[in-house]
C-alpha atoms as a PDB file:
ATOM      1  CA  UNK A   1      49.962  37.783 -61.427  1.00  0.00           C
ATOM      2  CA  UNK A   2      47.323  35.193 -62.428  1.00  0.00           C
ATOM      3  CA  UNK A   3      46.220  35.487 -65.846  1.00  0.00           C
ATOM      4  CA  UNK A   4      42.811  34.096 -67.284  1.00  0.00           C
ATOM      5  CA  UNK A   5      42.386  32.841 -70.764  1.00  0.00           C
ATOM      6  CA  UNK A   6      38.712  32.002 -71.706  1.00  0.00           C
ATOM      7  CA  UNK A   7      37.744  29.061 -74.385  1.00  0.00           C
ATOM      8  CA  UNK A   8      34.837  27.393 -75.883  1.00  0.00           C
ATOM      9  CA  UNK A   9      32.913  30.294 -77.547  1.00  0.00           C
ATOM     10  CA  UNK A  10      31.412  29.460 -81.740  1.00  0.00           C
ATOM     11  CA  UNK A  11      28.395  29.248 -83.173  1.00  0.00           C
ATOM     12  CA  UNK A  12      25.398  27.248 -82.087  1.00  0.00           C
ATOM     13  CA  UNK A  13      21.854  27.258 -83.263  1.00  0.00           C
ATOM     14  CA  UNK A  14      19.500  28.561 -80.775  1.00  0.00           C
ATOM     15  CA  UNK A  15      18.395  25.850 -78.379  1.00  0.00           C
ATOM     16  CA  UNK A  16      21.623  24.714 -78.282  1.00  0.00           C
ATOM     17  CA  UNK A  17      24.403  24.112 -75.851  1.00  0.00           C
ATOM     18  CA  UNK A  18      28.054  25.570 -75.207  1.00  0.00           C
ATOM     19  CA  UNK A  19      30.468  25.288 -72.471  1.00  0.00           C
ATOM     20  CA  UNK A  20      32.589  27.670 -71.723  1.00  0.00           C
ATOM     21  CA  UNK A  21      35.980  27.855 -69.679  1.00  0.00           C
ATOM     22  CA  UNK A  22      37.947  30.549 -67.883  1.00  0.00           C
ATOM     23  CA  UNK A  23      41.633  28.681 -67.063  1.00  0.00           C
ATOM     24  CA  UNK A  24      44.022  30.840 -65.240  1.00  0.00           C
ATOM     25  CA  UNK A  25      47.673  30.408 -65.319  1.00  0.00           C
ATOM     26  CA  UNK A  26      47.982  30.252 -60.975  1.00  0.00           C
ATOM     27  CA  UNK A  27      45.700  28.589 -58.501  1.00  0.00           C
ATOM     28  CA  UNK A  28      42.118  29.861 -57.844  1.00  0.00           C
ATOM     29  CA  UNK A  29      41.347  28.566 -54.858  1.00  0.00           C
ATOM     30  CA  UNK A  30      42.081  31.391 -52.953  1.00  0.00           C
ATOM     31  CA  UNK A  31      40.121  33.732 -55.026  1.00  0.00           C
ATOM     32  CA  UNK A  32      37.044  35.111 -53.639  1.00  0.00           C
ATOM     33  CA  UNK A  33      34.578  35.466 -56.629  1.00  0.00           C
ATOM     34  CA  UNK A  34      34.904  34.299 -60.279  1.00  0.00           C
ATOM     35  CA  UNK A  35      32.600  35.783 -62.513  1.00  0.00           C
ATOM     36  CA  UNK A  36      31.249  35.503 -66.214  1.00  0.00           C
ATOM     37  CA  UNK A  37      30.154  38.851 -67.810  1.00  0.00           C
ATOM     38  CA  UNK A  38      29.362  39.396 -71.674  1.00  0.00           C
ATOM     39  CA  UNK A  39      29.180  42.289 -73.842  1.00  0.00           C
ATOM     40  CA  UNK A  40      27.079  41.987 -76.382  1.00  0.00           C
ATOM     41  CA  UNK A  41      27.514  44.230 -80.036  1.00  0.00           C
ATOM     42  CA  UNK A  42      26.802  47.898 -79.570  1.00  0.00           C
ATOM     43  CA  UNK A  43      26.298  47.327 -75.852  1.00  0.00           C
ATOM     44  CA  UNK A  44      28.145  47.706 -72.437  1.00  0.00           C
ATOM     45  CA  UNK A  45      29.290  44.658 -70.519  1.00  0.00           C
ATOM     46  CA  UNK A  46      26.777  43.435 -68.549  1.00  0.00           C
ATOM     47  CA  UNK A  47      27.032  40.579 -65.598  1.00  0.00           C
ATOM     48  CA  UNK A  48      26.313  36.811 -66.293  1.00  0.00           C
ATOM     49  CA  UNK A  49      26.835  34.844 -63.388  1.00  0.00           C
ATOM     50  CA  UNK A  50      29.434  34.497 -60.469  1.00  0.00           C
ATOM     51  CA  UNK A  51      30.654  31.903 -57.834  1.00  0.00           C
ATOM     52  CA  UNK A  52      32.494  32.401 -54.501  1.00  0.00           C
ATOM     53  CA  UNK A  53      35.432  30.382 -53.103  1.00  0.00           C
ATOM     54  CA  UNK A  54      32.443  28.197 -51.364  1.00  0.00           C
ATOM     55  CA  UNK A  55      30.392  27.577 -54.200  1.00  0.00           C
ATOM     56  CA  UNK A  56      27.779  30.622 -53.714  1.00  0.00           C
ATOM     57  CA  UNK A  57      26.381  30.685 -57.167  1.00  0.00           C
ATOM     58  CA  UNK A  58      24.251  33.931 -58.514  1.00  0.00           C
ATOM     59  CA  UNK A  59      22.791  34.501 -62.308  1.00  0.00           C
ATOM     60  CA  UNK A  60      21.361  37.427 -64.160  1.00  0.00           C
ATOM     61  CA  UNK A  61      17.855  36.978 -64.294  1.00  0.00           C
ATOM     62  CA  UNK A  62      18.148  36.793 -67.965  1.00  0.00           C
ATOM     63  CA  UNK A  63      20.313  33.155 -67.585  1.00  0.00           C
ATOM     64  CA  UNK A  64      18.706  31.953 -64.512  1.00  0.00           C
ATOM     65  CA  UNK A  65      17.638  28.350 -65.051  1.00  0.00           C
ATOM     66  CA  UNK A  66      19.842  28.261 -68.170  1.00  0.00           C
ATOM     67  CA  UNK A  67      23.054  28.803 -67.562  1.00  0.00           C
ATOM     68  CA  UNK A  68      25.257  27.277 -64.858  1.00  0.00           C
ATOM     69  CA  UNK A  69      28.425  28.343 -63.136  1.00  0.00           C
ATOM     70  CA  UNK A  70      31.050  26.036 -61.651  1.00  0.00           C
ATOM     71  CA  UNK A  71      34.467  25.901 -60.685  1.00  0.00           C
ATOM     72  CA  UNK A  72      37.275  23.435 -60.399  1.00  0.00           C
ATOM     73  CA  UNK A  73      40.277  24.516 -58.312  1.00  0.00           C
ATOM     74  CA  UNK A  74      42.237  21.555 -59.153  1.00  0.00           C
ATOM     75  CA  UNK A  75      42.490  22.557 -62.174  1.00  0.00           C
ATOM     76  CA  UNK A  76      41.904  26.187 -62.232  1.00  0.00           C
ATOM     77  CA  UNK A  77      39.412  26.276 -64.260  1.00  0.00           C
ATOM     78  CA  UNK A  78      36.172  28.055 -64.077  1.00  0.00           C
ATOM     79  CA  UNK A  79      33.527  26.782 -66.166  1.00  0.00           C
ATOM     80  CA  UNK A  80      29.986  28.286 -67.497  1.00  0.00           C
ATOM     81  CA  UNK A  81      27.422  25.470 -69.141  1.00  0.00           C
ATOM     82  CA  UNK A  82      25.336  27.649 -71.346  1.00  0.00           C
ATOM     83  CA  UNK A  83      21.757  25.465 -72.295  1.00  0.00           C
ATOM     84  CA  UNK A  84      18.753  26.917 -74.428  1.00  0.00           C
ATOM     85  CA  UNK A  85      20.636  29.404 -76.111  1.00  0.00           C
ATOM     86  CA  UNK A  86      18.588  32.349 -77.743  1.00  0.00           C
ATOM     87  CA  UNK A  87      20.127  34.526 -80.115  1.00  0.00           C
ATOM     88  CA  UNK A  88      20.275  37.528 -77.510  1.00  0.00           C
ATOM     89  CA  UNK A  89      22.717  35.345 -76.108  1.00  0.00           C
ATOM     90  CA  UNK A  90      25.293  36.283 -78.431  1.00  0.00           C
ATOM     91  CA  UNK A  91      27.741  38.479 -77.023  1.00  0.00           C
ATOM     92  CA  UNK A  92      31.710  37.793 -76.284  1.00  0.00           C
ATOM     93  CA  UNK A  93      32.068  36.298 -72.579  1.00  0.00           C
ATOM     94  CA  UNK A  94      34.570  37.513 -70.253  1.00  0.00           C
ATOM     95  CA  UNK A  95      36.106  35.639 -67.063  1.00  0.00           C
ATOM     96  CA  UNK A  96      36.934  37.651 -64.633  1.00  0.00           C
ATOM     97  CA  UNK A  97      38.341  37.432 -60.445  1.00  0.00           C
ATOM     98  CA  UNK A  98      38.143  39.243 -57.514  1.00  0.00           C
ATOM     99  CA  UNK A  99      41.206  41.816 -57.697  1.00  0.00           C
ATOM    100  CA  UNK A 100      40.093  43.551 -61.453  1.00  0.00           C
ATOM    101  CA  UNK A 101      41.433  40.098 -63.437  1.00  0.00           C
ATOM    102  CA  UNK A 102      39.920  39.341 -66.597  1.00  0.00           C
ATOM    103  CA  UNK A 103      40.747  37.728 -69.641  1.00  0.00           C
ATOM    104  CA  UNK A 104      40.390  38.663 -73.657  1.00  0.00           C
ATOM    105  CA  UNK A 105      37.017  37.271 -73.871  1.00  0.00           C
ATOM    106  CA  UNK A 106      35.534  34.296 -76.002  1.00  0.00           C
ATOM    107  CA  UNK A 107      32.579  34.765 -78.608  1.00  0.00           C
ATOM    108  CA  UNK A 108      29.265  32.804 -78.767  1.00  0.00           C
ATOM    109  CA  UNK A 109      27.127  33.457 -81.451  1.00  0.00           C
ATOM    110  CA  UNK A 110      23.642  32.303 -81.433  1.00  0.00           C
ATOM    111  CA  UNK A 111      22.106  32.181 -84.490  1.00  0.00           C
ATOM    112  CA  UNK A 112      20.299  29.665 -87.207  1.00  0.00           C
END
């Protein structure tokens, strides 16, 4: 079973910039959606963004215009570019596929 491990969560000051990967331990070209969701403290888990096997990109209206999605099957990897950060940001991001996969999560923290 494919397994996804997410990395590049820390600290950044708001207005700043953090990229974020989801790399999974089989191939993901196959997979249908791949999807970013964060939970933020004290909150339920809420959806970010997602991307289909064709590149079909959708965002929360809350990242739209900030945040972008992208995928690289080569290399398994699922990415999310996170620009003009705000401190409502903050939350720990979660990869997840099509199927119910999703990893540990990977915290950003937003914050001066």
């Amino acid at each position: 079973q494919v397994q996804l491990v997410e990395s590049g969560g820390g600290l950044v000051q708001p207005g700043g910039s953090l990229r974020l990967s989801c790399t999974a331990s089989g191939t993901i070209s196959s997979i249908s959606y791949m999807v970013w969701h964060r939970q933020a403290p004290g909150k339920g888990r809420d959806f970010v963004a997602s991307i289909s096997s064709r590149n079909i990109t959708t965002y929360s209206d809350s990242v739209k215009g900030r945040f972008t999605i992208s995928r690289d099957n080569a290399r398994n990897t699922v990415f999310l570019q996170m620009n003009n950060l705000k401190p409502d940001d903050t939350a720990v991001y979660y990869c997840g596929a099509t199927g119910g996969l999703w990893g540990k999560g990977t915290l950003v923290t937003v914050s001066s």
